[in-house]
Protein backbone atom coordinates (compact mmCIF):
# COMPACT_ATOMS: atom_id res chain seq x y z
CA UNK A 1 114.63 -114.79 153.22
CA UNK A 2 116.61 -112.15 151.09
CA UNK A 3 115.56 -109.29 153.68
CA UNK A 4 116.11 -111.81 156.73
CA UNK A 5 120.05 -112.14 155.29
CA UNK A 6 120.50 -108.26 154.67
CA UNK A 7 119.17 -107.67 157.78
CA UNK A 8 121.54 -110.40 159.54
CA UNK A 9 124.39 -109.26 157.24
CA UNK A 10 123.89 -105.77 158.07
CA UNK A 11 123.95 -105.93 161.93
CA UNK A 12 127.14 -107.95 161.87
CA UNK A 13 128.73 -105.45 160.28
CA UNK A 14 127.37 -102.41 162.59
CA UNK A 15 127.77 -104.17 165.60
CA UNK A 16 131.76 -105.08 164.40
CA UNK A 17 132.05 -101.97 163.45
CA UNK A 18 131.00 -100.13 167.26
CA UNK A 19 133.65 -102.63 168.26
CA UNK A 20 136.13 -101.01 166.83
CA UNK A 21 135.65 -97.32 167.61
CA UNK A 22 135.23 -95.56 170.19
CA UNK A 23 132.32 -95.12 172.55
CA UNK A 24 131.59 -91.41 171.51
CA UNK A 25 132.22 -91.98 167.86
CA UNK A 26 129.74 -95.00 168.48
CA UNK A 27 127.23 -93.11 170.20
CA UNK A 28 126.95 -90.23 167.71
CA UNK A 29 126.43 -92.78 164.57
CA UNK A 30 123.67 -94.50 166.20
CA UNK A 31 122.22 -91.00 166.24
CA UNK A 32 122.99 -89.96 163.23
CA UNK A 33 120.97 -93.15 161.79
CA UNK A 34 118.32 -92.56 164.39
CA UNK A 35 117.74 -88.68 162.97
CA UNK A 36 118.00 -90.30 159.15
CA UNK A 37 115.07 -92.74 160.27
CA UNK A 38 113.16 -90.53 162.07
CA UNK A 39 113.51 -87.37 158.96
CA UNK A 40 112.80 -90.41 156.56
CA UNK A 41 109.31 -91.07 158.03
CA UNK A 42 108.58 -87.36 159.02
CA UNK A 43 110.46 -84.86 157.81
CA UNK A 44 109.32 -82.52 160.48
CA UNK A 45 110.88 -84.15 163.31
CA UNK A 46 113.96 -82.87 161.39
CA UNK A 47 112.50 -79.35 161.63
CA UNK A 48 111.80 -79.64 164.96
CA UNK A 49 115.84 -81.10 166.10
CA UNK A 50 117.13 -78.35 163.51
CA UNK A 51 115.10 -75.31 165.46
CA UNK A 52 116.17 -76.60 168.67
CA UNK A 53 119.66 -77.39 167.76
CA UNK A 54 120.06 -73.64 166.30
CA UNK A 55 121.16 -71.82 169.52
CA UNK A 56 121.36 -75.43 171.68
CA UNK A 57 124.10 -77.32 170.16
CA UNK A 58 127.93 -77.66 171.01
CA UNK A 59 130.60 -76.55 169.37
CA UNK A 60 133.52 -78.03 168.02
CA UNK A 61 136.83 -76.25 166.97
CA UNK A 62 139.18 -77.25 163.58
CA UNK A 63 142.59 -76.20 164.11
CA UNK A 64 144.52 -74.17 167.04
CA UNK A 65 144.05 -69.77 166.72
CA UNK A 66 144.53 -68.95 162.97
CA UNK A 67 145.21 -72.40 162.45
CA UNK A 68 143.16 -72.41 159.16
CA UNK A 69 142.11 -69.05 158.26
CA UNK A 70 141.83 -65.31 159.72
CA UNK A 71 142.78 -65.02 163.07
CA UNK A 72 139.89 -67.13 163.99
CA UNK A 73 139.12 -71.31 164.30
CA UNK A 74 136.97 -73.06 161.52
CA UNK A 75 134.42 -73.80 164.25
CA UNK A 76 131.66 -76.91 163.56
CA UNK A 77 128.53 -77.17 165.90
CA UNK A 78 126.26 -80.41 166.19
CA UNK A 79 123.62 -78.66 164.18
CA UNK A 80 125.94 -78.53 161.51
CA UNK A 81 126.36 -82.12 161.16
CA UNK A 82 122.58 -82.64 161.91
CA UNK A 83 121.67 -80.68 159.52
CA UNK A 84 124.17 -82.90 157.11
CA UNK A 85 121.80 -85.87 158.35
CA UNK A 86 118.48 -84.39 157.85
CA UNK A 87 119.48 -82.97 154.22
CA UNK A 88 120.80 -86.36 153.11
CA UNK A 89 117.44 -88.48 154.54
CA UNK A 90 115.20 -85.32 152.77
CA UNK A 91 116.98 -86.15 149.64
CA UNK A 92 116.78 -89.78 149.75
CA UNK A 93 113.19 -89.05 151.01
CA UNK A 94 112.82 -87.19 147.39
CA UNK A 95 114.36 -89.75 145.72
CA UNK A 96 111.67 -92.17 146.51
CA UNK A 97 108.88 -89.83 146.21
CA UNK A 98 109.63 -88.61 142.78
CA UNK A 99 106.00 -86.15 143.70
CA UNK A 100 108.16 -84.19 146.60
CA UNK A 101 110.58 -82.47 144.45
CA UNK A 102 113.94 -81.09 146.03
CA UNK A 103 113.63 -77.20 145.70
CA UNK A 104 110.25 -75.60 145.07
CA UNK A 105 110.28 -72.82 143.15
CA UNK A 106 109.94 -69.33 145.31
CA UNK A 107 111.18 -65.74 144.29
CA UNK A 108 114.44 -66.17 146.40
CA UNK A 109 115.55 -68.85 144.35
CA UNK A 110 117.83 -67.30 142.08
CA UNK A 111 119.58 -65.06 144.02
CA UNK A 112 120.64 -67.49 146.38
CA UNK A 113 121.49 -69.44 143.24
CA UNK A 114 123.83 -66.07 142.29
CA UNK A 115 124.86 -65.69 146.08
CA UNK A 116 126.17 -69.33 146.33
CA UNK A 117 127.81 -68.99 143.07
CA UNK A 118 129.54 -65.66 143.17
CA UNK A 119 130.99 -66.89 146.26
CA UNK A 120 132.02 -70.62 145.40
CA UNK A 121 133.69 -69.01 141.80
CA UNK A 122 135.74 -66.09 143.88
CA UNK A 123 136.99 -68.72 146.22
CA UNK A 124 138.01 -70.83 143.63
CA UNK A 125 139.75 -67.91 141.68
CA UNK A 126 141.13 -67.06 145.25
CA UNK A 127 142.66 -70.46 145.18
CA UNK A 128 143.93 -70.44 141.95
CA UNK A 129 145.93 -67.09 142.54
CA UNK A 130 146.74 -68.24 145.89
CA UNK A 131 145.30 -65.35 147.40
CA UNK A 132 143.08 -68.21 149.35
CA UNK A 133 145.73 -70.39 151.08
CA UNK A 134 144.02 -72.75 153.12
CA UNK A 135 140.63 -75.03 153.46
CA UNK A 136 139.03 -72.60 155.39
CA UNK A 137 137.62 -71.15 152.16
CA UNK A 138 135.89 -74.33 151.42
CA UNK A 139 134.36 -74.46 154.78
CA UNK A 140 133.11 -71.44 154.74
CA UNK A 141 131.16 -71.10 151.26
CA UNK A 142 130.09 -74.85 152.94
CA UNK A 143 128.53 -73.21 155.79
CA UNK A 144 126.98 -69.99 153.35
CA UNK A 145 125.54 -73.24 151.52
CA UNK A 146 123.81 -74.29 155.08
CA UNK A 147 122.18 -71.48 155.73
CA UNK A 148 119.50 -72.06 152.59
CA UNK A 149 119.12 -76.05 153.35
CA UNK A 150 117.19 -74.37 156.36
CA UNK A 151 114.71 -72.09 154.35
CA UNK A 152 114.43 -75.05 151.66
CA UNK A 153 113.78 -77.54 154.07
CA UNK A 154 110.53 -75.06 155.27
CA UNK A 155 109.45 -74.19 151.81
CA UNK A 156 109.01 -77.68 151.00
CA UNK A 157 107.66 -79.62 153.87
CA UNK A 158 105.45 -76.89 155.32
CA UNK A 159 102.05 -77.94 154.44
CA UNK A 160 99.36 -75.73 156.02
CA UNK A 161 99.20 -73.18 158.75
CA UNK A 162 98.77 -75.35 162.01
CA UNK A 163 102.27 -76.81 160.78
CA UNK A 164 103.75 -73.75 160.45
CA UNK A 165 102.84 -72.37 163.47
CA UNK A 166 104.03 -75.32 165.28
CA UNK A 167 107.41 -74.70 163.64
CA UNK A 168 106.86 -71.11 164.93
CA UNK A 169 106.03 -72.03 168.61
CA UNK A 170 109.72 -74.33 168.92
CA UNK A 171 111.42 -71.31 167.32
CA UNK A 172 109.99 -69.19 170.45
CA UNK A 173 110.63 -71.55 173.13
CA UNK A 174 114.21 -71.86 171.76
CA UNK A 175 114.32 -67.79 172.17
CA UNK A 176 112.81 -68.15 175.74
CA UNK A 177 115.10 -70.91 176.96
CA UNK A 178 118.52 -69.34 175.67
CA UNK A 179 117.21 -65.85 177.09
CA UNK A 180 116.62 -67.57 180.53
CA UNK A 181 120.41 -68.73 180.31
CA UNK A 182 121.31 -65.61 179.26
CA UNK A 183 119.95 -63.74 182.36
CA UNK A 184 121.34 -66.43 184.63
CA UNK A 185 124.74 -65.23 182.90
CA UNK A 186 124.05 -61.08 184.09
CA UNK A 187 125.83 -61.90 187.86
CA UNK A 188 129.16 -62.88 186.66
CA UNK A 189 129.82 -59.38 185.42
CA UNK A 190 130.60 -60.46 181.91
CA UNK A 191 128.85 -59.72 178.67
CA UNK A 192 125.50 -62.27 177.92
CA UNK A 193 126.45 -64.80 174.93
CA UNK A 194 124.66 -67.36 173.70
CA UNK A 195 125.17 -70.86 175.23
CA UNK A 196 127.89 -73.57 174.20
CA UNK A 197 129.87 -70.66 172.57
CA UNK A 198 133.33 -71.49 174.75
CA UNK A 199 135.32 -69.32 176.86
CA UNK A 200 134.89 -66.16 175.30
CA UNK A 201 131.29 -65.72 173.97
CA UNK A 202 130.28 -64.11 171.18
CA UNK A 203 128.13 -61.50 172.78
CA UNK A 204 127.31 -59.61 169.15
CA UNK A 205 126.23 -62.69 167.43
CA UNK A 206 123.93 -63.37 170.72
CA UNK A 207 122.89 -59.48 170.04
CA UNK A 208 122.07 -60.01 166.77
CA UNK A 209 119.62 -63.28 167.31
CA UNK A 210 117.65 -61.52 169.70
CA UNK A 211 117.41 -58.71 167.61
CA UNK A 212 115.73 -60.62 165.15
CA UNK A 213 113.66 -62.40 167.88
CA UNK A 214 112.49 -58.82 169.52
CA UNK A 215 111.24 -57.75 166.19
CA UNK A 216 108.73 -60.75 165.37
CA UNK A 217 107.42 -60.75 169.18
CA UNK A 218 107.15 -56.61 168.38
CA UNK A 219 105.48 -56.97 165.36
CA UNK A 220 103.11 -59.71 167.01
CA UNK A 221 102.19 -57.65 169.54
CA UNK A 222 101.52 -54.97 167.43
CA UNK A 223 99.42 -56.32 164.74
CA UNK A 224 97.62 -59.74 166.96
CA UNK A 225 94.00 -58.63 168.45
CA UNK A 226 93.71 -61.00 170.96
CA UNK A 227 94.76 -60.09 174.34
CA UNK A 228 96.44 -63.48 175.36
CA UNK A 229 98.76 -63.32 172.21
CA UNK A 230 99.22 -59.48 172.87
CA UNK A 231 100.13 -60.56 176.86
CA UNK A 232 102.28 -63.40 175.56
CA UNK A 233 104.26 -61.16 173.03
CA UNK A 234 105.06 -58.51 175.37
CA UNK A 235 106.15 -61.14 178.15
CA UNK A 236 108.71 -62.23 175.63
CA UNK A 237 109.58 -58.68 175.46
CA UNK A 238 110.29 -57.91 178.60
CA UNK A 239 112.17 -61.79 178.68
CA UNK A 240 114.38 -61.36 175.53
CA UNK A 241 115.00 -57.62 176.56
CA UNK A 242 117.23 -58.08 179.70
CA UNK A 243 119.79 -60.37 178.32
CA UNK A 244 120.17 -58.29 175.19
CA UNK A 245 120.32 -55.16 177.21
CA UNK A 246 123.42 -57.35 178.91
CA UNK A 247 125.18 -58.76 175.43
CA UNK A 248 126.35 -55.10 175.24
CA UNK A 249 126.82 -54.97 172.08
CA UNK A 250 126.64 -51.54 170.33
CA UNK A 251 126.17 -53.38 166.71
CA UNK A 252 122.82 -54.64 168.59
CA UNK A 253 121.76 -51.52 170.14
CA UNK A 254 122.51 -48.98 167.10
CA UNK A 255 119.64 -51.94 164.93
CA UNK A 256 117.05 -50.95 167.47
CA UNK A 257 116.73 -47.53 165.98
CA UNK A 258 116.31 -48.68 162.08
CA UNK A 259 113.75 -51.67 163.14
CA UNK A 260 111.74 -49.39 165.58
CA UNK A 261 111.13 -46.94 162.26
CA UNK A 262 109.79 -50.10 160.40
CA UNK A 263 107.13 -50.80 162.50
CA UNK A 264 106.43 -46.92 163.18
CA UNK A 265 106.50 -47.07 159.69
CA UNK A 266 103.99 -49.69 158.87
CA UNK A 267 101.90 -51.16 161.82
CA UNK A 268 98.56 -50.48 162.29
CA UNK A 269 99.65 -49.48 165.23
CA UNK A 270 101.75 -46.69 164.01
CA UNK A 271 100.79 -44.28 167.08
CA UNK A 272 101.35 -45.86 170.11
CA UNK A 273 105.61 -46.83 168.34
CA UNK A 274 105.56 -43.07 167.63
CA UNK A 275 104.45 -42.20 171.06
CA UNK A 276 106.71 -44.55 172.18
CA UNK A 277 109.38 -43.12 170.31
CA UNK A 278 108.89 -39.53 171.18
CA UNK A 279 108.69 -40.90 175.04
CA UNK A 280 112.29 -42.15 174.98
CA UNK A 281 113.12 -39.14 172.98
CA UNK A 282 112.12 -36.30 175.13
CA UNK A 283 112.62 -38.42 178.22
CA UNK A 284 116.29 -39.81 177.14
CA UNK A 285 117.95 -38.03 180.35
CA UNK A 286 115.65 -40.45 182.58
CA UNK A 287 116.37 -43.09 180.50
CA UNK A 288 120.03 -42.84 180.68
CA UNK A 289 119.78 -42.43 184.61
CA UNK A 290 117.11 -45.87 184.61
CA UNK A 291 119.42 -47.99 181.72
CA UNK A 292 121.57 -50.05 183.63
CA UNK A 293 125.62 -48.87 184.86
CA UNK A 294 127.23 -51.48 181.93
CA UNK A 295 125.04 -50.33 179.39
CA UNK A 296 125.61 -46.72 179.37
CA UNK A 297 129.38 -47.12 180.69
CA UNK A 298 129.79 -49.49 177.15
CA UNK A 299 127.83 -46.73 174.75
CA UNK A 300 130.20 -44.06 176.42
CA UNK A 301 133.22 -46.45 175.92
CA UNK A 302 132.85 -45.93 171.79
CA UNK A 303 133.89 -42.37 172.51
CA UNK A 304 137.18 -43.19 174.85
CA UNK A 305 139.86 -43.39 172.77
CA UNK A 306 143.15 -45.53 174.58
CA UNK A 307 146.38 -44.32 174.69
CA UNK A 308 148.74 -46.48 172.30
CA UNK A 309 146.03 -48.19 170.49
CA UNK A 310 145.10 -47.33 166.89
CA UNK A 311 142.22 -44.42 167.14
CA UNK A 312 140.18 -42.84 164.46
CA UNK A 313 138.93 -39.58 164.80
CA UNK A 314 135.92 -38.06 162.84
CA UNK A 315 136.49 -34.01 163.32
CA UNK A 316 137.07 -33.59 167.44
CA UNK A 317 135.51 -37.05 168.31
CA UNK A 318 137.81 -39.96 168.81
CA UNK A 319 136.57 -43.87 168.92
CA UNK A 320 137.64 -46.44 171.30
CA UNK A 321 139.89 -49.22 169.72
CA UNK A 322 137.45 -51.44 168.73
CA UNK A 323 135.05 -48.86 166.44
CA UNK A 324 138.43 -47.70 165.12
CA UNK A 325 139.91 -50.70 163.90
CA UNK A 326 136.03 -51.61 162.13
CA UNK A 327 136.66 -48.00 160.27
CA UNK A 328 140.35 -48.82 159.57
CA UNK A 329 139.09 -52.25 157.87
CA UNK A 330 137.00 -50.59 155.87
CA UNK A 331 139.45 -48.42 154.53
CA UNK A 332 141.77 -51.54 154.13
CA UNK A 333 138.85 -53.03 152.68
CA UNK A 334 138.57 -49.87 150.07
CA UNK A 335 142.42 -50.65 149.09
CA UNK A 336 141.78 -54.14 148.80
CA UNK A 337 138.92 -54.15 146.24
CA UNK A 338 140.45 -51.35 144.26
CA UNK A 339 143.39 -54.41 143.79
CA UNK A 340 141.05 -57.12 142.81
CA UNK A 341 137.55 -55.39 141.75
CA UNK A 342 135.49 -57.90 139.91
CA UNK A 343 135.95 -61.15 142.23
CA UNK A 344 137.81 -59.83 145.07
CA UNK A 345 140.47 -62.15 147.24
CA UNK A 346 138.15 -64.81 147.54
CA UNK A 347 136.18 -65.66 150.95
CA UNK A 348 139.15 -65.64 153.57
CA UNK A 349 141.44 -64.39 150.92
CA UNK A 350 141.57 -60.86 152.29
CA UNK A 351 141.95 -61.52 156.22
CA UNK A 352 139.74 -60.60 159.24
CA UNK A 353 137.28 -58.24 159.44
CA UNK A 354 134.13 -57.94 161.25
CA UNK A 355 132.06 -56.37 159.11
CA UNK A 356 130.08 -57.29 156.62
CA UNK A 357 129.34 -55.11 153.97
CA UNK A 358 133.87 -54.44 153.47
CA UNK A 359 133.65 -58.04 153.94
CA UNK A 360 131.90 -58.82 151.10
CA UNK A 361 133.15 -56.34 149.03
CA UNK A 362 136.77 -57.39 148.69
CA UNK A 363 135.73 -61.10 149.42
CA UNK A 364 133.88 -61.41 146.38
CA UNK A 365 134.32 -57.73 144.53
CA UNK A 366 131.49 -56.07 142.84
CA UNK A 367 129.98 -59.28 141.51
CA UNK A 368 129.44 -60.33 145.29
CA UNK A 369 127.86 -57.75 146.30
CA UNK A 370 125.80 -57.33 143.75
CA UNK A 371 124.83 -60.79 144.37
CA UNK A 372 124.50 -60.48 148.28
CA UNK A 373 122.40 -56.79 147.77
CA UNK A 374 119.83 -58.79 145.22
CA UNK A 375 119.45 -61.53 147.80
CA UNK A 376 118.79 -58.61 150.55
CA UNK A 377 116.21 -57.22 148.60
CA UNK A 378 114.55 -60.21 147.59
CA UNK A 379 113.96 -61.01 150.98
CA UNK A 380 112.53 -57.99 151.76
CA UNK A 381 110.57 -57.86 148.83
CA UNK A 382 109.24 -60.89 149.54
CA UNK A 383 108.45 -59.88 153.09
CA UNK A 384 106.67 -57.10 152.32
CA UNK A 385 104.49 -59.24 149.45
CA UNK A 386 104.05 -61.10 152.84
CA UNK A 387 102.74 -58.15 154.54
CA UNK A 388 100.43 -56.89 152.01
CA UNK A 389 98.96 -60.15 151.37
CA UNK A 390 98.21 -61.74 154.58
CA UNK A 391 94.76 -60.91 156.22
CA UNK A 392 95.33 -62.78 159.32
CA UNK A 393 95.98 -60.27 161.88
CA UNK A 394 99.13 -62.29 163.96
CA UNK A 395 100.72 -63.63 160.50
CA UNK A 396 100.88 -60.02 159.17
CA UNK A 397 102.90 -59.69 162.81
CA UNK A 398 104.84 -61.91 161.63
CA UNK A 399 105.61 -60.95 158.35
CA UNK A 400 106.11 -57.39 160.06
CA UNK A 401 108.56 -57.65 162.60
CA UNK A 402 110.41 -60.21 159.86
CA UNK A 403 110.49 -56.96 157.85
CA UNK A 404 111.89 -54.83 161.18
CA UNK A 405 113.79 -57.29 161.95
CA UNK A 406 115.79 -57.80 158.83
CA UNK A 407 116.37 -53.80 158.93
CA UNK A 408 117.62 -54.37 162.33
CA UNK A 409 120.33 -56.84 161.09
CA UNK A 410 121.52 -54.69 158.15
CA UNK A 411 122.57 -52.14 160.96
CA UNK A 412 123.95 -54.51 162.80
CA UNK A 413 125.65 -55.84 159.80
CA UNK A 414 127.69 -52.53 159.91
CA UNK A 415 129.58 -53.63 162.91
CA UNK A 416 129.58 -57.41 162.40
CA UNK A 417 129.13 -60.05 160.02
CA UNK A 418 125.63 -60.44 160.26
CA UNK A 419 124.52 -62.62 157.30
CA UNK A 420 127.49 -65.10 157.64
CA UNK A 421 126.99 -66.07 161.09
CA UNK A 422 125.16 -69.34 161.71
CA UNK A 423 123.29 -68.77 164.91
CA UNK A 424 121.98 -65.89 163.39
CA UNK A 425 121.47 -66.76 159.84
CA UNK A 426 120.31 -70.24 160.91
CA UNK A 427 117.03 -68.58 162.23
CA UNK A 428 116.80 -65.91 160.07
CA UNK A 429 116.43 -68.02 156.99
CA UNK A 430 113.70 -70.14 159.21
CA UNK A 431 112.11 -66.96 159.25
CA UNK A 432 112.20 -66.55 155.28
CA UNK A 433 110.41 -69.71 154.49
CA UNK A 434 107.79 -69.05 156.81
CA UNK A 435 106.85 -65.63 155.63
CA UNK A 436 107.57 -66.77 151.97
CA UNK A 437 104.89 -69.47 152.59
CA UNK A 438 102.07 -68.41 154.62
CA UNK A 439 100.39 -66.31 152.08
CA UNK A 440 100.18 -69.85 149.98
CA UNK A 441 98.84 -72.20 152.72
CA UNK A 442 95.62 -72.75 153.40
CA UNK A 443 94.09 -74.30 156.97
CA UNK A 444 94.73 -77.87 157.28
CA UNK A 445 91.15 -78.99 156.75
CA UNK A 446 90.79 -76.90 153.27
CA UNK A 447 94.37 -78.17 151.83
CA UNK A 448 93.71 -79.50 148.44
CA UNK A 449 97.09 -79.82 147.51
CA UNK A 450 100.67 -78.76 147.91
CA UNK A 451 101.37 -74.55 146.90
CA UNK A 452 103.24 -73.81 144.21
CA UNK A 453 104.61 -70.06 144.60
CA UNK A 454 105.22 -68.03 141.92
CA UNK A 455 108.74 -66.97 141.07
């Protein structure tokens, strides 16, 4: 009878409640509670609506231009506040199930512990000295915080390989599905982004996911025996290739080089990426006359230098504007930390600047980077522990072109800001739990128990 009146009580209040707001507003807390429900009883539904929702979701803008920090808009997407949902049912989920824990213990715990923290203290310093003047601080270490409810989310509900690999297979057909909108994009002339990104497009952040996504479908093909995963692999390939080729973005392109020398470096495979290597070397003429007209018009373009705009020149070679003003914010970035070198301005404290390595320097000064390089090479480490350890042929793929791949985005890093963008980071820290895990799951029919990785 108790339940009966709660139940009663509570639908009065819901239904009163959708009276009185509108439809949209309506609409998108009905979902919300359906996603709670639904991450309540299986947590890897969430999974599932998080993977999908990485590259898939709409965007939503805070604020006019500059309104709240930089020169840019706070911007929110629908994952974001899914991924709100999901977190809050997996903790009441925990809360109930004492057994299920909230954060497993894994050797990337503490630095992102020290990442978080170095960040969330120089904001607040920032703040304090009023070199950080508005909330976008606050959203921003927010969204930093995001990133890692992603990799925790995998690290603690992936139970055995099957799992995993379904998790794996939705991470693909997300990759496939944004690359086939991205090709539609090629005949309007303008540079590939990823969908629901507005007007503009951000065609480096677009260059920088399929980065990442060409260097786990490389290191698949690579390492996997089997012919229909090697077919599959390279079909991707070919897919993911085009639209990147079209994001023109010379971050993208220059990350190529570094995650190509990876898996030369350490597939089993080693001699056909050499041979493929020394191919494009010795035949780079043909290659140039084959690549398509915007591609080699845009690499030329970093050596045109524009009357009236700001150029630097290295020796005789000039840069365009745009690879100028990335090496005049690093030297502003240089005068900055030398200011504040411990804690730095604080994240947004400093103004715009689209790199990430300056970024983070006079963001969060010496401590932040210290921070951010230990997190780096955790993941790597912990990659390459992947690598080593692994003895199925297609998950050492994995772990491999994870490995490329992360080389890839520390080049492309040095013209963008790689590890604070969510539509990369968002799948890139997918990535991490995965590869952290696999080496401590066993089949689905052999699972005694949940893993418990060492730190």
């Amino acid at each position: 009878m108790l339940f009966g009146l709660l139940l009663v009580g509570g639908a009065l209040l819901v239904s009163h409640g959708l009276t009185l707001t509108r439809l949209e507003y309506a609409l998108g807390l009905v979902a919300a509670g359906a996603v709670f429900v639904l991450v309540f009883v299986r947590t890897e539904v969430g999974l599932y609506l998080a993977l999908l929702s990485m590259l898939l979701s709409p965007e939503f803008v805070l604020g006019g231009p500059g309104a709240l920090a930089e020169y840019r808009q706070v911007v929110l997407r629908a994952e974001d506040l899914l991924l709100i949902v999901i977190a809050l049912s997996w903790m009441a989920k925990t809360a109930v199930n004492k057994e299920l824990g909230v954060v497993l213990k894994t050797p990337l715990n503490r630095p992102i512990a020290a990442y978080i923290a170095t960040h969330l203290l120089a904001t607040l310093v920032g703040y304090l000295t009023g070199t950080v003047k508005s909330a976008a601080g606050f959203f921003y270490v927010l969204k930093y915080t995001e990133y890692f409810v992603i990799y925790y989310m995998v690290v603690n509900n992936v139970q055995d390989r099957s799992q995993a690999w379904r998790l794996i297979r939705v991470a693909f057909f997300t990759a496939v599905v944004v690359s086939l909108i991205g090709i539609a994009q090629i005949p309007s002339g303008q540079r590939v982004s990823a969908p629901f990104e507005g007007e503009a497009g951000e065609p480096n952040t677009f260059g920088g996911y399929l980065l990442l996504m060409l260097g786990l479908g490389a290191g698949m093909f690579l390492e996997s025996p089997r012919a229909r995963i090697r077919t599959w692999s390279l079909g991707f390939l070919a897919l993911a290739a085009l639209p990147f080729l079209y994001t023109l973005s010379r971050a993208s392109y220059l990350g190529v080089v570094p995650l190509l020398g990876v898996l030369a470096l350490l597939s089993s495979r080693r001699r056909l990426v050499v041979g493929v290597l020394l191919a494009l070397l010795v035949g780079s003429p043909l290659v140039a006359y084959l690549a398509p007209t915007p591609v080699v018009k845009r690499i030329l373009y970093t050596f045109e230098p524009e009357a009236g705009q700001p150029t630097v020149a290295v020796g005789r070679v000039a840069f365009d504007p745009s690879t100028s003003a990335r090496l005049i914010s690093f030297q502003q970035a240089i005068g900055g930390w030398t200011e504040r070198p411990i804690l730095g301005w604080g994240v947004t404290g400093f103004g715009f600047m689209d790199a990430q390595f300056p970024r983070t320097l006079v963001e969060t000064g010496l401590v932040g980077l210290a921070a951010f390089l230990w997190l780096i090479w955790s993941v790597l480490r912990s990659g390459f522990d992947a690598f080593r350890a692994l003895r199925d042929p297609l998950e050492r793929g994995l772990a491999l072109g994870f490995l490329a791949g992360t080389v890839g985005l520390l080049t492309h890093a040095i013209g963008a800001n790689t590890f604070i963008i969510v539509r990369i980071m968002e799948p890139f820290w997918f990535f991490a739990g995965v590869v952290t895990m696999l080496p401590l799951l066993q089949p689905e029919a052999a699972r005694p128990g949940r893993p418990s990785p060492s730190p």
